[in-house]
Protein backbone atom coordinates (compact mmCIF):
# COMPACT_ATOMS: atom_id res chain seq x y z
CA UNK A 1 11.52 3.69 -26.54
CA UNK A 2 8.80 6.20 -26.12
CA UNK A 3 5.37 4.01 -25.42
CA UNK A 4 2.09 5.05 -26.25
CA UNK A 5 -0.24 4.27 -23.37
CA UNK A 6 -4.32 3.56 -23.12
CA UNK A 7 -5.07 3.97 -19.34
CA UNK A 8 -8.42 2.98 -18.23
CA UNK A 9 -8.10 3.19 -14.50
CA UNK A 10 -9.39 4.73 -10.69
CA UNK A 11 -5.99 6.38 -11.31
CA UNK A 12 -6.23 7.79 -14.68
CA UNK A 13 -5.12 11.35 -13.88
CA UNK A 14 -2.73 11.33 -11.75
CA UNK A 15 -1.21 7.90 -14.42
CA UNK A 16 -1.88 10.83 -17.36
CA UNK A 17 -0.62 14.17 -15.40
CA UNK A 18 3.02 11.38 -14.47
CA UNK A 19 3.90 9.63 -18.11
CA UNK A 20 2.68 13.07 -20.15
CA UNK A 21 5.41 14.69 -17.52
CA UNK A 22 7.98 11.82 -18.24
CA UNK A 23 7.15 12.30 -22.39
CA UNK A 24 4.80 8.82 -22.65
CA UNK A 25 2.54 9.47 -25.03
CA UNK A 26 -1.62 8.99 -24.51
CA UNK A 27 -4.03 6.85 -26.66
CA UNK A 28 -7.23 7.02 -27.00
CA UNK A 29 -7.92 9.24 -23.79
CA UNK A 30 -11.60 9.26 -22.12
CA UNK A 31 -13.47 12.16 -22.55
CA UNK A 32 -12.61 13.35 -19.02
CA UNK A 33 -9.06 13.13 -19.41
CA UNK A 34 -9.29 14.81 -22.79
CA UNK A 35 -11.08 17.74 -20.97
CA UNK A 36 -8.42 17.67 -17.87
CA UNK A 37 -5.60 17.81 -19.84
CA UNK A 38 -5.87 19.41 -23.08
CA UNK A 39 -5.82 16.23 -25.36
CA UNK A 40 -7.47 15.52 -28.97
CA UNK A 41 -9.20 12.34 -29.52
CA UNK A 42 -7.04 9.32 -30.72
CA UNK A 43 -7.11 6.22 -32.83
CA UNK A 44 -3.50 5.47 -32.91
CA UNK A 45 -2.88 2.24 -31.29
CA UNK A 46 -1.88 1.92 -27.93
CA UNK A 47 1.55 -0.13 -26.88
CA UNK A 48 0.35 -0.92 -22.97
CA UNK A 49 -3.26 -1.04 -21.48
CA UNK A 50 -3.09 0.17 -18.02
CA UNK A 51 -6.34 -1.52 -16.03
CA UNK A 52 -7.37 -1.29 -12.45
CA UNK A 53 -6.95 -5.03 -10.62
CA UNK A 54 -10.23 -5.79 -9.66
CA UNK A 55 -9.72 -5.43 -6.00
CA UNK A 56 -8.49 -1.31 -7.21
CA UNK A 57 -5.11 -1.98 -5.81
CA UNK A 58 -2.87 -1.86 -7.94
CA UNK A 59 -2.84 -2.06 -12.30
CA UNK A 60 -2.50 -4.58 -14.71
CA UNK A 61 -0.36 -3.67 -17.53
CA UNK A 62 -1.12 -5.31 -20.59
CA UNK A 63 1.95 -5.46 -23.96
CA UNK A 64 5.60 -6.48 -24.87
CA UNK A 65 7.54 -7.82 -22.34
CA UNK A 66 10.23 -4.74 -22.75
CA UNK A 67 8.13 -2.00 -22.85
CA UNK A 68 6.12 -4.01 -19.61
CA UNK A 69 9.32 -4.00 -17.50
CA UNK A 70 10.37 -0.84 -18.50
CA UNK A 71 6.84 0.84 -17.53
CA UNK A 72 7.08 -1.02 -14.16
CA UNK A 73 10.95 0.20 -13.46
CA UNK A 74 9.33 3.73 -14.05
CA UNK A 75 6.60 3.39 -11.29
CA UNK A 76 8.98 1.82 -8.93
CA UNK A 77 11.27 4.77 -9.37
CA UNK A 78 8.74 7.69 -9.51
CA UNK A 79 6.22 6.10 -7.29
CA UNK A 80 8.85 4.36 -4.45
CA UNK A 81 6.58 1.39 -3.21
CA UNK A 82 4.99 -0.53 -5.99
CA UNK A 83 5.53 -4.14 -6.33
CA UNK A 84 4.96 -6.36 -9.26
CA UNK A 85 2.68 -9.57 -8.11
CA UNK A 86 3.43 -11.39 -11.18
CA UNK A 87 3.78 -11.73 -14.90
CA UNK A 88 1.73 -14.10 -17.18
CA UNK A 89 1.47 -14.70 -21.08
CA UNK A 90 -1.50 -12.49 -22.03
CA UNK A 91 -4.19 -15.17 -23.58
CA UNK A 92 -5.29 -12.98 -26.55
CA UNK A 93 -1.64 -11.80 -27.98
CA UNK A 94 1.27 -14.81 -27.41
CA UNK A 95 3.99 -11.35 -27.82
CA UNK A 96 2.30 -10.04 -25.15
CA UNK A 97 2.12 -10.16 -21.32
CA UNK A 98 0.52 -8.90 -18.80
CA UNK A 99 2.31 -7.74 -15.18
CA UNK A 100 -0.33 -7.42 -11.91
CA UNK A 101 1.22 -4.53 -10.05
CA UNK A 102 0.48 -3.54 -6.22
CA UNK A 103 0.32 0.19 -5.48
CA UNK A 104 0.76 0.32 -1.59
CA UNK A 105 0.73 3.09 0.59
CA UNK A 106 3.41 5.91 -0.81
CA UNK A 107 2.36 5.34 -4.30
CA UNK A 108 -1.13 5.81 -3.87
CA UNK A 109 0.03 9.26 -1.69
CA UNK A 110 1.86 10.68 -4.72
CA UNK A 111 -0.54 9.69 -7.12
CA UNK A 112 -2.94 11.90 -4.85
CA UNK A 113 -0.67 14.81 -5.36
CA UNK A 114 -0.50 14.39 -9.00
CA UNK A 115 -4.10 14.37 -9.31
CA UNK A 116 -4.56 17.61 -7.33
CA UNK A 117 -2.31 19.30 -9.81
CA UNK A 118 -4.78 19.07 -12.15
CA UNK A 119 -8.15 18.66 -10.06
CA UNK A 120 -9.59 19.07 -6.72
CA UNK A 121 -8.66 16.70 -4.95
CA UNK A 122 -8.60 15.15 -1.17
CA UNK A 123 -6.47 13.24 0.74
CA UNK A 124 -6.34 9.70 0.80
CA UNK A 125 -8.74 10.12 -2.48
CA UNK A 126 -7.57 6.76 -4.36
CA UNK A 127 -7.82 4.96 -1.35
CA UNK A 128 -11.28 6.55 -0.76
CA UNK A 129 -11.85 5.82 -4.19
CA UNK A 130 -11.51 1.73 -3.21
CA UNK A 131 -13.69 2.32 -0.17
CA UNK A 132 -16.28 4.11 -0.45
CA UNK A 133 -16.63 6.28 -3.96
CA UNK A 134 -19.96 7.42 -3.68
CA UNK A 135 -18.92 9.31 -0.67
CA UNK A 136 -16.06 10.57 -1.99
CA UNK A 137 -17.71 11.82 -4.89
CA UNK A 138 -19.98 14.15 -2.51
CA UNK A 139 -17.34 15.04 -0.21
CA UNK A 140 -15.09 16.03 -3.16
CA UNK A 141 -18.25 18.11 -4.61
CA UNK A 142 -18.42 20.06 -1.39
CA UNK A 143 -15.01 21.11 -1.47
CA UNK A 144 -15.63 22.54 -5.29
CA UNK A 145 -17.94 24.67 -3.44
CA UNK A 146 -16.20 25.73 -0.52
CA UNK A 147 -12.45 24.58 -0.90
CA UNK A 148 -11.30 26.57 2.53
CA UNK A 149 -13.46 23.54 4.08
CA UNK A 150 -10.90 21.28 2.79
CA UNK A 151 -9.41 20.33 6.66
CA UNK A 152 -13.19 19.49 7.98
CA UNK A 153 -14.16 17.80 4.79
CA UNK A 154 -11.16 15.24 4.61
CA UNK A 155 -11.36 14.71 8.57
CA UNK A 156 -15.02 14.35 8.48
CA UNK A 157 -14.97 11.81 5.15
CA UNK A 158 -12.23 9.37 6.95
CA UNK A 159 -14.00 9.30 9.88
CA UNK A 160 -17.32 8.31 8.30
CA UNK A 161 -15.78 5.83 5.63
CA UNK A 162 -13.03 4.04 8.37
CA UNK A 163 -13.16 5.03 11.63
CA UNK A 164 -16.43 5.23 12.65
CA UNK A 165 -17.23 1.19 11.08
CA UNK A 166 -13.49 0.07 12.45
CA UNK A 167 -15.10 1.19 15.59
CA UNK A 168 -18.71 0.25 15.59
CA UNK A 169 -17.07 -3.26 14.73
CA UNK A 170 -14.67 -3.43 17.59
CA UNK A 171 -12.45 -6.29 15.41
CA UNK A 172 -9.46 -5.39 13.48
CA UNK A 173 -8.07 -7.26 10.55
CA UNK A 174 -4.98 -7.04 9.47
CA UNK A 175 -4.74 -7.66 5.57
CA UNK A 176 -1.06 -8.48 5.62
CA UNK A 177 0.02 -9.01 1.84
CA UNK A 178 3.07 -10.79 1.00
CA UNK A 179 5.05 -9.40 -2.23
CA UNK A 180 3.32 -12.67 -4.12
CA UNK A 181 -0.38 -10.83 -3.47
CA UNK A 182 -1.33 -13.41 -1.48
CA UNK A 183 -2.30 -12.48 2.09
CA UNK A 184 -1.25 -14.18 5.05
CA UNK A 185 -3.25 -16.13 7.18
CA UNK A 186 -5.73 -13.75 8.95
CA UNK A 187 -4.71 -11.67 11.68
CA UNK A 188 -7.54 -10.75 13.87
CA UNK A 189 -7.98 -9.15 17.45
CA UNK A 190 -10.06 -6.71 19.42
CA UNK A 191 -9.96 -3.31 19.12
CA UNK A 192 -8.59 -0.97 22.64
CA UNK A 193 -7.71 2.17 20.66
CA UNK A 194 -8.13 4.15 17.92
CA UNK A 195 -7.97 8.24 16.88
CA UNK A 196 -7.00 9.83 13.60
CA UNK A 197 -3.98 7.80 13.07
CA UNK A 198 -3.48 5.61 15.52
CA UNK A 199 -4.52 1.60 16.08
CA UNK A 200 -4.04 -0.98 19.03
CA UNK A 201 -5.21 -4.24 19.38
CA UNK A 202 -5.47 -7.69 21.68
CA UNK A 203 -4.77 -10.96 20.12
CA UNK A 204 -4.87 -14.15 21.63
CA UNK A 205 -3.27 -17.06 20.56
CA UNK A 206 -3.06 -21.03 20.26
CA UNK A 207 -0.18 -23.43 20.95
CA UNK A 208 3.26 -23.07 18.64
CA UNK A 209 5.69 -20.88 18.67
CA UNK A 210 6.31 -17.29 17.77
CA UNK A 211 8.05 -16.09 14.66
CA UNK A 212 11.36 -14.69 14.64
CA UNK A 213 11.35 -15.24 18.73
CA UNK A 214 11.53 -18.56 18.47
CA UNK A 215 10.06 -19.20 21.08
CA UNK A 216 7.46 -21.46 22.83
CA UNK A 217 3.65 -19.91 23.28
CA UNK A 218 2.14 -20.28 26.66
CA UNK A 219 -1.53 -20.70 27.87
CA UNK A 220 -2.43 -17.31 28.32
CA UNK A 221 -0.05 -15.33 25.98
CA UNK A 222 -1.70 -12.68 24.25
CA UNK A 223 0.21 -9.89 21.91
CA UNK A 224 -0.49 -6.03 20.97
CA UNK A 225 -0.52 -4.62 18.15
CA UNK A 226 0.06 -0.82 17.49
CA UNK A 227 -0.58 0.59 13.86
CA UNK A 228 0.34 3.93 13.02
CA UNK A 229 -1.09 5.30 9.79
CA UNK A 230 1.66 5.81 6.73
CA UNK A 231 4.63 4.33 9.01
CA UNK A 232 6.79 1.80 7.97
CA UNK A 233 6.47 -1.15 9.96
CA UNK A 234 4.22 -2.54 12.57
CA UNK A 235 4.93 -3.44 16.14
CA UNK A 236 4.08 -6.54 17.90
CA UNK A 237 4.49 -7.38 21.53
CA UNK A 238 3.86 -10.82 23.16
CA UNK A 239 3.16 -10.83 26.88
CA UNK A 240 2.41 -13.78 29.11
CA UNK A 241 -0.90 -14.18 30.67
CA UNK A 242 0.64 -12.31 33.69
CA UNK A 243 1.35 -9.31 31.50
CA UNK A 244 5.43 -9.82 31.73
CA UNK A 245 7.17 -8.96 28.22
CA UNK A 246 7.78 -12.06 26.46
CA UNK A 247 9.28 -9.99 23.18
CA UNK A 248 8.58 -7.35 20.15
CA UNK A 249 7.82 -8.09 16.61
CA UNK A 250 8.80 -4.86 14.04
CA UNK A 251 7.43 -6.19 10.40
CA UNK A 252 9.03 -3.43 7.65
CA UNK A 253 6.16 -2.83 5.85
CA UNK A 254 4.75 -0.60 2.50
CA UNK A 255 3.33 2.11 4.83
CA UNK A 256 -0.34 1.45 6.62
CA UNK A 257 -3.16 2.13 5.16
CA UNK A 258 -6.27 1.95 7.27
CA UNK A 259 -9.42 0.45 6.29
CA UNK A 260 -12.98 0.19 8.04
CA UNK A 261 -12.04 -3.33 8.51
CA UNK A 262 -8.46 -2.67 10.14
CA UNK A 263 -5.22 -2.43 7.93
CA UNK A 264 -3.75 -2.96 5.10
CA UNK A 265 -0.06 -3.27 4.11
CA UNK A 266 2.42 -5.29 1.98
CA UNK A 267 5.06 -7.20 4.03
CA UNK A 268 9.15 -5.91 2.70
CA UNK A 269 10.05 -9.37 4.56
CA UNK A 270 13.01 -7.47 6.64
CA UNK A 271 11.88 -7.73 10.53
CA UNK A 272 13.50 -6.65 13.79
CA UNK A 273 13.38 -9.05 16.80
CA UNK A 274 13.94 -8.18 20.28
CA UNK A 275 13.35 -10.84 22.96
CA UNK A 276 12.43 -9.69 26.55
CA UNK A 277 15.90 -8.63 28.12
CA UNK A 278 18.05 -9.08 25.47
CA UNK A 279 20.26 -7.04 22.03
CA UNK A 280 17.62 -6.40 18.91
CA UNK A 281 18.64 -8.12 16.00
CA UNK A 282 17.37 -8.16 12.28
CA UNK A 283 15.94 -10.91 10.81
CA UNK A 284 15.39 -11.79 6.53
CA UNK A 285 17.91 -9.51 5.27
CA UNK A 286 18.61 -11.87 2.36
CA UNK A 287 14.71 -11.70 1.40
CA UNK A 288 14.76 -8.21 0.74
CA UNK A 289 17.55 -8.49 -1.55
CA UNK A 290 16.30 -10.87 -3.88
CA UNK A 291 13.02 -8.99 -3.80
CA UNK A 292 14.79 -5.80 -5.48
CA UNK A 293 17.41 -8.13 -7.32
CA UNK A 294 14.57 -10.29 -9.22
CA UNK A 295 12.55 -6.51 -9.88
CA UNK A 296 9.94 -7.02 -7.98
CA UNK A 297 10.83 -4.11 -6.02
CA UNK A 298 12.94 -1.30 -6.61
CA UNK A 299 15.84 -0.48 -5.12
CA UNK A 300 14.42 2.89 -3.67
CA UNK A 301 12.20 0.57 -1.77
CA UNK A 302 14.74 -1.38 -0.70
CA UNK A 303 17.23 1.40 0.64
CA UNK A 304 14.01 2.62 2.09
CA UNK A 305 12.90 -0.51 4.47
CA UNK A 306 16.42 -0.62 5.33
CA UNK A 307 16.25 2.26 6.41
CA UNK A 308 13.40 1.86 8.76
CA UNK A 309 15.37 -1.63 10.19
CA UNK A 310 18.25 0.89 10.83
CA UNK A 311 16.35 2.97 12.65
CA UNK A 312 14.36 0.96 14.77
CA UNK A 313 17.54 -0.95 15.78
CA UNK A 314 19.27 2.32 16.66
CA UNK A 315 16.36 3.30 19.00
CA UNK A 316 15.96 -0.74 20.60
CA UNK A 317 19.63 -0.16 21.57
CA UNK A 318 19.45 3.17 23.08
């Protein structure tokens, strides 16, 4: 079932340059996709409306339920990492629904690529795109002019649009996002180190007890925090106030994306424990199953954060 598709959206081409590729058909294209690819103008209906969420990360994908989950089966197999949020009854067509779809880390990397094929392009564009577009726009402009600039111009735009505020601020914030869309409760600290790709901060913390360790939190505990941008998980350790090991924390994550406020990710629910002194062991297996089994992921995401739990165990038992 071949679905005719009206995509008004921050990622229009590289969404245009994929379906056209995979034989999806385009309604009703904007001018400036008519002039990047080649099209003539359209009237013939559309079957799905592909819109931007309105925080830009991610789609809403608006028509039958079928050709919905079949769309969203297709991005989860050519894009690896997007998750659908939800689905609700659309309020204007009672055959129709709409799906709220996150496009984390790897996605918004190949969607880059895509749109290069057909336009110049930087790295980390869509995510630019979210942060700061004006800036993007003129940085993208100067490479028109002088594309052998490309290496300064993309170094030179990330620091100026994330590092240098993630910096000037000194507080990171990590915007973890569960696979409902909802983030978790804040996760704040102070900032000890930061360079092209690479985040650590200090938390502190009040009375309870640590996840996955299971165990108690003293007066004085504080934890680390060390980000590494597009990897798979994110490492905590918890240390007593005397700086002695209490345990590590590795969430399996979408990969990090950094942001002048800290990071962002979506949580895979998989984790790897390893208390002070003792064997690693892997923690919400089961989670990760249903997430793939009920579609919310797909199983190339799946296969993937196991993966990355593999791994990490191998290396905690060297």
């Amino acid at each position: 079932m071949s679905s005719r598709l009206k995509i008004r959206s921050i990622y229009a081409t590289a969404l245009t340059r994929l379906t056209l590729d995979a034989g999806y058909l385009i309604a009703d294209p904007s001018s400036k996709i008519r002039d990047r690819f080649g099209l003539q103008p359209s009237v013939e209906p559309h079957d799905l409306l592909i819109q931007d969420r309105e925080d830009l990360q991610g789609l809403e994908v608006s028509g039958e339920p079928e050709r919905v989950c079949q769309f969203l089966t297709f991005l989860q197999e050519k894009l690896v990492d997007p998750v659908l949020l939800e689905i609700i009854p659309s309020e204007d067509d009672e055959a129709s629904v709409i799906a709220s779809i996150e496009l984390p880390g790897a996605a918004k990397e190949i969607l880059d690529f895509l749109r290069l094929s057909i336009t110049p392009t930087l790295y980390r564009h869509h995510r630019l795109r979210i942060i700061d577009s004006k800036a993007l726009d003129h940085a993208e402009k100067r490479l028109c002019e002088d594309p052998e600039r490309r290496e300064a111009i993309e170094k030179q735009l990330f620091r100026d649009s994330v590092l240098l505020p993630l910096e000037k601020s000194g507080v990171v914030r990590l915007e973890h996002m569960r696979p409902s869309g909802k983030a978790m409760r804040p996760r704040e600290g102070l900032l000890i180190s930061l360079d092209d790709n690479n985040l650590r901060f200090r938390r502190t913390f009040s009375q309870g007890r640590y996840d996955g360790l299971d165990l108690p939190i003293g007066n004085g505990d504080y934890g680390i925090t060390e980000i590494r941008e597009g990897e798979w998980y994110v490492k905590h350790s918890y240390h007593n106030r005397d700086g002695t090991l209490i345990g590590e924390y590795f969430n399996i994550n979408t990969p990090v994306e950094l942001y002048p406020y800290g990071a962002r990710y979506l949580d895979l629910e998989v984790d790897v424990i390893r208390r002070a002194g003792e064997s690693p062991f892997l923690i919400d297996r089961e989670k990760l199953t249903l997430l793939s089994r009920q579609g919310f992921i797909g199983t190339a995401l799946e296969a993937r954060a196991m993966q990355v739990a593999d791994s990490i165990m191998q290396s905690l038992h060297q």
